[in-house]
Protein backbone atom coordinates (compact mmCIF):
# COMPACT_ATOMS: atom_id res chain seq x y z
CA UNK A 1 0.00 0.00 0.00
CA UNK A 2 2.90 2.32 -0.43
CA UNK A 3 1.56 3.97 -3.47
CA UNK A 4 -2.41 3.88 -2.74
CA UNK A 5 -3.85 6.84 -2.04
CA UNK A 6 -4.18 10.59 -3.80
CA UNK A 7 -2.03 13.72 -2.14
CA UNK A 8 -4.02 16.61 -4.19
CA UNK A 9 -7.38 18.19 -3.81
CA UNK A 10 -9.75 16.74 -6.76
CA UNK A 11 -12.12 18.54 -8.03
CA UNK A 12 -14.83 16.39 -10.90
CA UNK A 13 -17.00 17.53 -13.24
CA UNK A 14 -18.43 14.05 -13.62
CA UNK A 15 -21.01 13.49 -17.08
CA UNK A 16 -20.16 9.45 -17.27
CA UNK A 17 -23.85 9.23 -17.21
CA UNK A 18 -25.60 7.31 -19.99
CA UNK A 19 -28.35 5.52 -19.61
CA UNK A 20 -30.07 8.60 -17.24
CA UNK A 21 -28.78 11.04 -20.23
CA UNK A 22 -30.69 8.39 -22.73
CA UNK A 23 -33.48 8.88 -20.52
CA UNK A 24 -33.55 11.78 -19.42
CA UNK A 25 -32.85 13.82 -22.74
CA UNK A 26 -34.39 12.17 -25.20
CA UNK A 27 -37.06 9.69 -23.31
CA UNK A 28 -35.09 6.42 -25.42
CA UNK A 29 -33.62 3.16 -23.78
CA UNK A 30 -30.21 2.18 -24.81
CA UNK A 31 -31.47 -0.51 -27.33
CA UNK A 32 -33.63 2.50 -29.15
CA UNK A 33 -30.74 4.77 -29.39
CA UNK A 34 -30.34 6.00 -33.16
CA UNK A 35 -27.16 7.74 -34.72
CA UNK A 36 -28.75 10.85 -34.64
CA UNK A 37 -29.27 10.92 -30.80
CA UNK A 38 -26.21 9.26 -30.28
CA UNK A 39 -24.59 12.46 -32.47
CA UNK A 40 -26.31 14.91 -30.38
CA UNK A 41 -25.29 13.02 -26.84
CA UNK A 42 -22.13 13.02 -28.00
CA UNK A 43 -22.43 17.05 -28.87
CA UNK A 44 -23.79 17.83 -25.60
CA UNK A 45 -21.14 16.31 -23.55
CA UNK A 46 -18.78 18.44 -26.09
CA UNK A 47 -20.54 21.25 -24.50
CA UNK A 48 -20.41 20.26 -21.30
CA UNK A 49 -16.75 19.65 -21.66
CA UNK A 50 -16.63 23.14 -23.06
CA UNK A 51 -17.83 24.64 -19.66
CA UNK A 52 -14.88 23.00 -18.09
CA UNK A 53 -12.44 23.92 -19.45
CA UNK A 54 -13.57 27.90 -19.55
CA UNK A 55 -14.03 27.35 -15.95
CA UNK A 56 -10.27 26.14 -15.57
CA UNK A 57 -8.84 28.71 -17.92
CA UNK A 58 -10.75 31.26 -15.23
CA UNK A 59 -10.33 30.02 -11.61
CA UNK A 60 -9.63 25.96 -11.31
CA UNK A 61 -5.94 24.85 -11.14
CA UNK A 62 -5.94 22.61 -13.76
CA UNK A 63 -4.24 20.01 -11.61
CA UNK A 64 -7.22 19.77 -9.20
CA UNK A 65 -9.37 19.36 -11.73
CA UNK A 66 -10.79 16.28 -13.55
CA UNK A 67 -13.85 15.25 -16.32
CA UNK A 68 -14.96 12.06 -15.45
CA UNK A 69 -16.52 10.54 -18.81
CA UNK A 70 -17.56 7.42 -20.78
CA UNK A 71 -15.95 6.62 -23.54
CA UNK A 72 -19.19 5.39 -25.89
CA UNK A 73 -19.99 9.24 -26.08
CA UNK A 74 -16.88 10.91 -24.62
CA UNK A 75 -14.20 8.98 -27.15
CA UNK A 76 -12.81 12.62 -27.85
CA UNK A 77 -13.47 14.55 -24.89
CA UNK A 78 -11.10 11.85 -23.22
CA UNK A 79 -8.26 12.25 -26.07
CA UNK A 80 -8.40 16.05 -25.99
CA UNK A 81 -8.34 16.18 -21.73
CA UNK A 82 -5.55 13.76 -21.98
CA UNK A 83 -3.82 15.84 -24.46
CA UNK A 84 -3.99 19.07 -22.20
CA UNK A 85 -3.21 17.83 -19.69
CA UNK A 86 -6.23 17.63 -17.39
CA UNK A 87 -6.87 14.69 -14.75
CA UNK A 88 -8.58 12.74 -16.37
CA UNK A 89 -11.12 9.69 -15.22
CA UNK A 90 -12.77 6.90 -16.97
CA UNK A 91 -15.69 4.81 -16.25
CA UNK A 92 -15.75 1.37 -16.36
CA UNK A 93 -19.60 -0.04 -15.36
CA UNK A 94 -22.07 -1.13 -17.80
CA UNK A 95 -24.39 1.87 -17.32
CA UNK A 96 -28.22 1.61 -15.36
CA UNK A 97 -27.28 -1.88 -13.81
CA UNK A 98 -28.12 -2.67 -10.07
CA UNK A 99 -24.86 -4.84 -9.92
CA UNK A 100 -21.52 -3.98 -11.41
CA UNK A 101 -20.38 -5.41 -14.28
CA UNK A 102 -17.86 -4.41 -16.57
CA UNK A 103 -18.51 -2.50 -19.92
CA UNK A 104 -17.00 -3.89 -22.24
CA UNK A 105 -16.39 -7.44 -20.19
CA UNK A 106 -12.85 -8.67 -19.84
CA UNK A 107 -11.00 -6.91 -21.68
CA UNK A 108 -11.70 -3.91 -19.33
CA UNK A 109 -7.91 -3.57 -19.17
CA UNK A 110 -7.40 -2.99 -22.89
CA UNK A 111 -9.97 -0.23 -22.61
CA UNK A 112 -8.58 1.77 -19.48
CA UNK A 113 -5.18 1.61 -21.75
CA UNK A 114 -6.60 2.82 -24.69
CA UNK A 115 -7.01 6.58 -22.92
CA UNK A 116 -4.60 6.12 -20.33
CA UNK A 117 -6.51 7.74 -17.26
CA UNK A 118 -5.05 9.17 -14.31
CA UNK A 119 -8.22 7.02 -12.90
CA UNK A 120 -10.06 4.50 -13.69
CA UNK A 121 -13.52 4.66 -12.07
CA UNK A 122 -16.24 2.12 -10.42
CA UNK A 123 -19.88 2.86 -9.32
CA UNK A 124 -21.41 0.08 -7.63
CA UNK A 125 -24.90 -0.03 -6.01
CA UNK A 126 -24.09 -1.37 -2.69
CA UNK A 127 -25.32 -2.05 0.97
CA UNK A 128 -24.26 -3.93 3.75
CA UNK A 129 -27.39 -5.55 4.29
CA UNK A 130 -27.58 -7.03 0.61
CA UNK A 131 -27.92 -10.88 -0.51
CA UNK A 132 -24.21 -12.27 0.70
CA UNK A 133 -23.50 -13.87 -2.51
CA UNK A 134 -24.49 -10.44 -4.74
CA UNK A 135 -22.16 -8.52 -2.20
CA UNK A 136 -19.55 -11.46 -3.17
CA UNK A 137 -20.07 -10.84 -6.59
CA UNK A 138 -19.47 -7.21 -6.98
CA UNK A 139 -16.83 -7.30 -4.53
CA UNK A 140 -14.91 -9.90 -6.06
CA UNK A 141 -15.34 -7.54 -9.81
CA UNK A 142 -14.03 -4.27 -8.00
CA UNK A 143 -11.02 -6.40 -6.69
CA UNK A 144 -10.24 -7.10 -10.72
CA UNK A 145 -10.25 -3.72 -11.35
CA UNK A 146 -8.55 -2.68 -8.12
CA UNK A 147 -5.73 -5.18 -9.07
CA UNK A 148 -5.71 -4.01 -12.95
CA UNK A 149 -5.17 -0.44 -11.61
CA UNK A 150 -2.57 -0.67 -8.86
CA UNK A 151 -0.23 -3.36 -11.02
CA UNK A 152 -0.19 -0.81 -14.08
CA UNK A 153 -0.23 2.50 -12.95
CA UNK A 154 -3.63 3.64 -12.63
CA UNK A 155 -5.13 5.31 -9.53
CA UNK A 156 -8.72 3.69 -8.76
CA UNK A 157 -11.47 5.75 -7.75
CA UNK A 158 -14.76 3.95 -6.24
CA UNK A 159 -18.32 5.30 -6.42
CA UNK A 160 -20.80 3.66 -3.64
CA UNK A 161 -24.50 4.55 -4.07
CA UNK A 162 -26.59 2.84 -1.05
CA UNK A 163 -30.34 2.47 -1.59
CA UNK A 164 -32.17 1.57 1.87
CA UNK A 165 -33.76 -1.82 2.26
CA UNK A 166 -36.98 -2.37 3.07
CA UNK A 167 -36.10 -3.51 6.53
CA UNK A 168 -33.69 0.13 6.79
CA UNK A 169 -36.33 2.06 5.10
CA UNK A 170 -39.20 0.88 7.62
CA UNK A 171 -36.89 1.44 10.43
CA UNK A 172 -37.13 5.42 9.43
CA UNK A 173 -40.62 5.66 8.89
CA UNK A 174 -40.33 5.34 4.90
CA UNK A 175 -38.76 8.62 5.36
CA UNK A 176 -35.73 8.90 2.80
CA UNK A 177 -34.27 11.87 4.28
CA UNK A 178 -33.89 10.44 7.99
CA UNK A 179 -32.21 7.42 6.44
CA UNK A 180 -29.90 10.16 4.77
CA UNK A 181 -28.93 11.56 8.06
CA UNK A 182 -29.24 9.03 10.27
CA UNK A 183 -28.51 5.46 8.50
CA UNK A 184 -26.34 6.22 5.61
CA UNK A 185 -22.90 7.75 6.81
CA UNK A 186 -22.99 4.36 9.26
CA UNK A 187 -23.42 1.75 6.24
CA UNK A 188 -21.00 4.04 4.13
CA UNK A 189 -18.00 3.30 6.94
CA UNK A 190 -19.46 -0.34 7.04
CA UNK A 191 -19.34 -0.77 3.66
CA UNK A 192 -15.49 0.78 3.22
CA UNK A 193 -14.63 -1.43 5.26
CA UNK A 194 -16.14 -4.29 4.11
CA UNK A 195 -14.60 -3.64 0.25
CA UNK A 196 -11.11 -3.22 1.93
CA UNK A 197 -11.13 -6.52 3.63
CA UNK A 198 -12.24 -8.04 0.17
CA UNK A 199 -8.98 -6.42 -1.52
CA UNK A 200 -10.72 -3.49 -3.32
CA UNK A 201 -8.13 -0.81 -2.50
CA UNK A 202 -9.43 2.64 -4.02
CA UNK A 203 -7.44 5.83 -4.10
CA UNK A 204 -9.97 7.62 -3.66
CA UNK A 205 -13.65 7.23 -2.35
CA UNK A 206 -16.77 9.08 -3.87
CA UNK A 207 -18.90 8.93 -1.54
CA UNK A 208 -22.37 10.39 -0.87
CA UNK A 209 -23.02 13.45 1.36
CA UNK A 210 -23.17 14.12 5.15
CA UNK A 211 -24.79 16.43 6.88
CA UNK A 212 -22.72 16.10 10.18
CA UNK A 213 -18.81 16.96 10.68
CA UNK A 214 -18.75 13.45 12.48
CA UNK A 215 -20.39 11.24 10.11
CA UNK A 216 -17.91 12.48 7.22
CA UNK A 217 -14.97 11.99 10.51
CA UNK A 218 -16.28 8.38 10.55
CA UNK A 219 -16.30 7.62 6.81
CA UNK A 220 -12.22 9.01 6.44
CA UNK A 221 -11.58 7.35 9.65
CA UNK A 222 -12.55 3.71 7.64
CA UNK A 223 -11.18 5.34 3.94
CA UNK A 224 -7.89 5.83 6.10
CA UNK A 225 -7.51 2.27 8.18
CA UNK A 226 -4.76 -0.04 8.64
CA UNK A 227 -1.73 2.04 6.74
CA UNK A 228 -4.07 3.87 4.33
CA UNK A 229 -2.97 7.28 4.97
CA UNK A 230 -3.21 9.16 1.89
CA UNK A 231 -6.40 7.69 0.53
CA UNK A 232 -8.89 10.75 0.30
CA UNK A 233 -12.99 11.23 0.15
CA UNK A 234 -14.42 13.41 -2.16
CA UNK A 235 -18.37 14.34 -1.93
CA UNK A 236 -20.90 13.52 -4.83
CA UNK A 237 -23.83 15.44 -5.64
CA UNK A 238 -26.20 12.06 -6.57
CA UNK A 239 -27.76 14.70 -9.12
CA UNK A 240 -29.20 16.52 -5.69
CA UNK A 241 -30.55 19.97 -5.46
CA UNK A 242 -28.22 23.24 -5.58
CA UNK A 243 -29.13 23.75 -1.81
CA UNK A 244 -28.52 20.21 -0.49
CA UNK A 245 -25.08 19.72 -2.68
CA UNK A 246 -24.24 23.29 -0.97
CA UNK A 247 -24.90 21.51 3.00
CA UNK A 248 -22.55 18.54 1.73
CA UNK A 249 -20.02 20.11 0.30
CA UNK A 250 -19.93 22.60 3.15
CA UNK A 251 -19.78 20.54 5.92
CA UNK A 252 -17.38 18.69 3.77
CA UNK A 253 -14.93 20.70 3.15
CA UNK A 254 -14.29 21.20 7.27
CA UNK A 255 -13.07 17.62 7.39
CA UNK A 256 -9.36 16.33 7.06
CA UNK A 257 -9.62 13.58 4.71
CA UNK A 258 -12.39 15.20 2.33
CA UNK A 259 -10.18 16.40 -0.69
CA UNK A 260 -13.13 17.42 -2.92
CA UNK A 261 -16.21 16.85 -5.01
CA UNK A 262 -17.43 15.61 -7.91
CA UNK A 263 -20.91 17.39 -9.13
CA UNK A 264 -22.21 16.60 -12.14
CA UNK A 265 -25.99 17.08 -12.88
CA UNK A 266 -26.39 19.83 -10.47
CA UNK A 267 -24.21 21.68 -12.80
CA UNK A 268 -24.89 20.82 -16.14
CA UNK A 269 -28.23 19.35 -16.27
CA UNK A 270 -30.76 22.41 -16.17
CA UNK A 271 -28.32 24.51 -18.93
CA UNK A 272 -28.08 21.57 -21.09
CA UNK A 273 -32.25 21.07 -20.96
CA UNK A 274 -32.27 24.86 -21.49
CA UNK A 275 -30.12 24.81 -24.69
CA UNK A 276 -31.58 21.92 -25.89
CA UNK A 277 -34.97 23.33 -26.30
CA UNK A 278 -33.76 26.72 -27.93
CA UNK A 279 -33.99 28.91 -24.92
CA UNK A 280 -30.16 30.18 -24.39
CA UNK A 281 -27.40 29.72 -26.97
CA UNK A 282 -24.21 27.34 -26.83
CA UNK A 283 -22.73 30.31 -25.64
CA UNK A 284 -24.47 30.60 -22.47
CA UNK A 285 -24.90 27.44 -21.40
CA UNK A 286 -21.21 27.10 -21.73
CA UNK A 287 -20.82 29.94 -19.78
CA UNK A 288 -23.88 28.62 -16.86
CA UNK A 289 -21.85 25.32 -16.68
CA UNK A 290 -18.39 27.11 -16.11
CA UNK A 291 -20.11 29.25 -13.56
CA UNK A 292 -21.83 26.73 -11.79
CA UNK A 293 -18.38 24.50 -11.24
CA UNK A 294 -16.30 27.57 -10.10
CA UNK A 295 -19.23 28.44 -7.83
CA UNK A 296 -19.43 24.69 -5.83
CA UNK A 297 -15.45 24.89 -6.22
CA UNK A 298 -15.32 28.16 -4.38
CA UNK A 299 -17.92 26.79 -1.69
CA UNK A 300 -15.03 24.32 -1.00
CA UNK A 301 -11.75 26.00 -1.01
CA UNK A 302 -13.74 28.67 1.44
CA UNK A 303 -14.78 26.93 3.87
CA UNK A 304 -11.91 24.68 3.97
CA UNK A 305 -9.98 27.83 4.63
CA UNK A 306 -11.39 28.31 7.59
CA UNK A 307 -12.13 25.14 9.09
């Protein structure tokens, strides 16, 4: 573990998504998907792209800060980043599955080589309280990957969404919010822990937010474990309203360990609707995307000044 972990703030602009773009945008499952929307997918990450890199040319260091992308619509984006040096960060999932599974199967590797990441990057729909042998499953994929990464140079960067069980849910009066605050920074340490003693060793965890200084102490305490000193947390924005991403990222930012965020939808997702149905330019919605990334980067670097 001499090598594992990250030593720099990271700050993502993360528009990996896929299947909720396919959805989302154009109201089409992946096995309806045309050239023409696949063209104009492919065009709107362009944009999005666009609004990073205005947003690093007027604020971001560019060394704190990454794209996260797929490379069915992002094939360029990830050439061009690579080529100017941005941090760059690839998924590897098969996109709108409730387990992991690879992409593009086995030869995973040959794919992360192809672009030749900074990180290659996992989101896996997890809880502690799964079915032991899907747990087994996943964990025993991620430890592939984990392996693939740390034997040829790659850092590995681990996405953990936790939907409540029944059993969890009930226990919080069907309310989603209390399990937010009250249930999920617990199964977040639990389930760190639990990948770590199956051999998935990320560099960095992307977790979901905390309200509470402590929960986000508890979740680097775990991230950190047995030698794991300079592996980092950075806060997602699970596509969450401006206000709520603002609480996470605030309250993140006060805690040793957090070393950033990666926001996607909150950022891009309204502009890009905008745009797409005529109502501000390419222009502007280049410009609303830059703004909005500077503005949740700012939040951070502020309050971590003076935490």
């Amino acid at each position: 573990m001499n090598n594992l972990g990250y030593d720099k703030l990271l700050f993502i602009l993360p528009f990996d998504h896929r299947s909720s773009f396919e959805k989302g945008m154009f109201g089409v499952e992946e096995k309806d998907l045309t050239s023409e929307i696949i063209e104009r997918i492919k065009k709107e990450k362009q944009i999005i792209y666009e609004g990073f890199v205005k947003a690093v040319s007027e604020k971001i260091s560019k060394e704190l800060a990454g794209i996260l992308v797929d490379e069915q619509f992002g094939d360029e984006i990830l050439k061009d980043a690579k080529e100017k040096g941005y941090v760059t960060l690839l998924t590897t999932e098969k996109s709108g599955q409730s387990e992991f599974a690879f992409e593009y199967g086995d030869q995973f590797g040959e794919h992360i080589k192809k672009y030749n990441p900074i990180f290659a990057k996992a989101l896996v729909h997890y809880n502690p309280e799964d079915e032991e042998e899907t747990k087994k499953r996943q964990a025993e994929q991620l430890r592939r990957l984990s392996d693939f990464c740390h034997n040829n140079g790659y850092k590995f960067l681990v996405e953990v969404l936790i939907k409540a069980t029944e059993s969890q849910l009930a226990n919080m009066n069907h309310n989603e919010n209390m399990f937010d605050r009250e249930l999920r920074p617990k199964l977040a340490a639990q389930t760190i822990e639990e990948f770590q003693d199956s051999g998935v060793e990320p560099d960095v965890w992307k977790m979901e937010g905390a309200e509470k200084e402590e929960d986000y102490k508890l979740i680097v305490e775990k991230a950190k474990r047995g030698g794991r000193e300079r592996v980092g947390v950075i806060v997602l924005g699970r596509g969450a309203g401006r206000q709520q991403v603002e609480k996470w990222i605030t309250v993140g930012a006060r805690v040793e360990g957090v070393i950033g965020m990666a926001v996607g939808r909150t950022i891009f997702w309204d502009p890009i609707v905008l745009h797409r149905d005529g109502k501000i330019t390419r222009g502007q919605v280049v410009d609303q995307i830059s703004k909005n990334f500077q503005y949740f980067y700012d939040l951070f670097i502020n309050e971590r000044k003076t935490a």
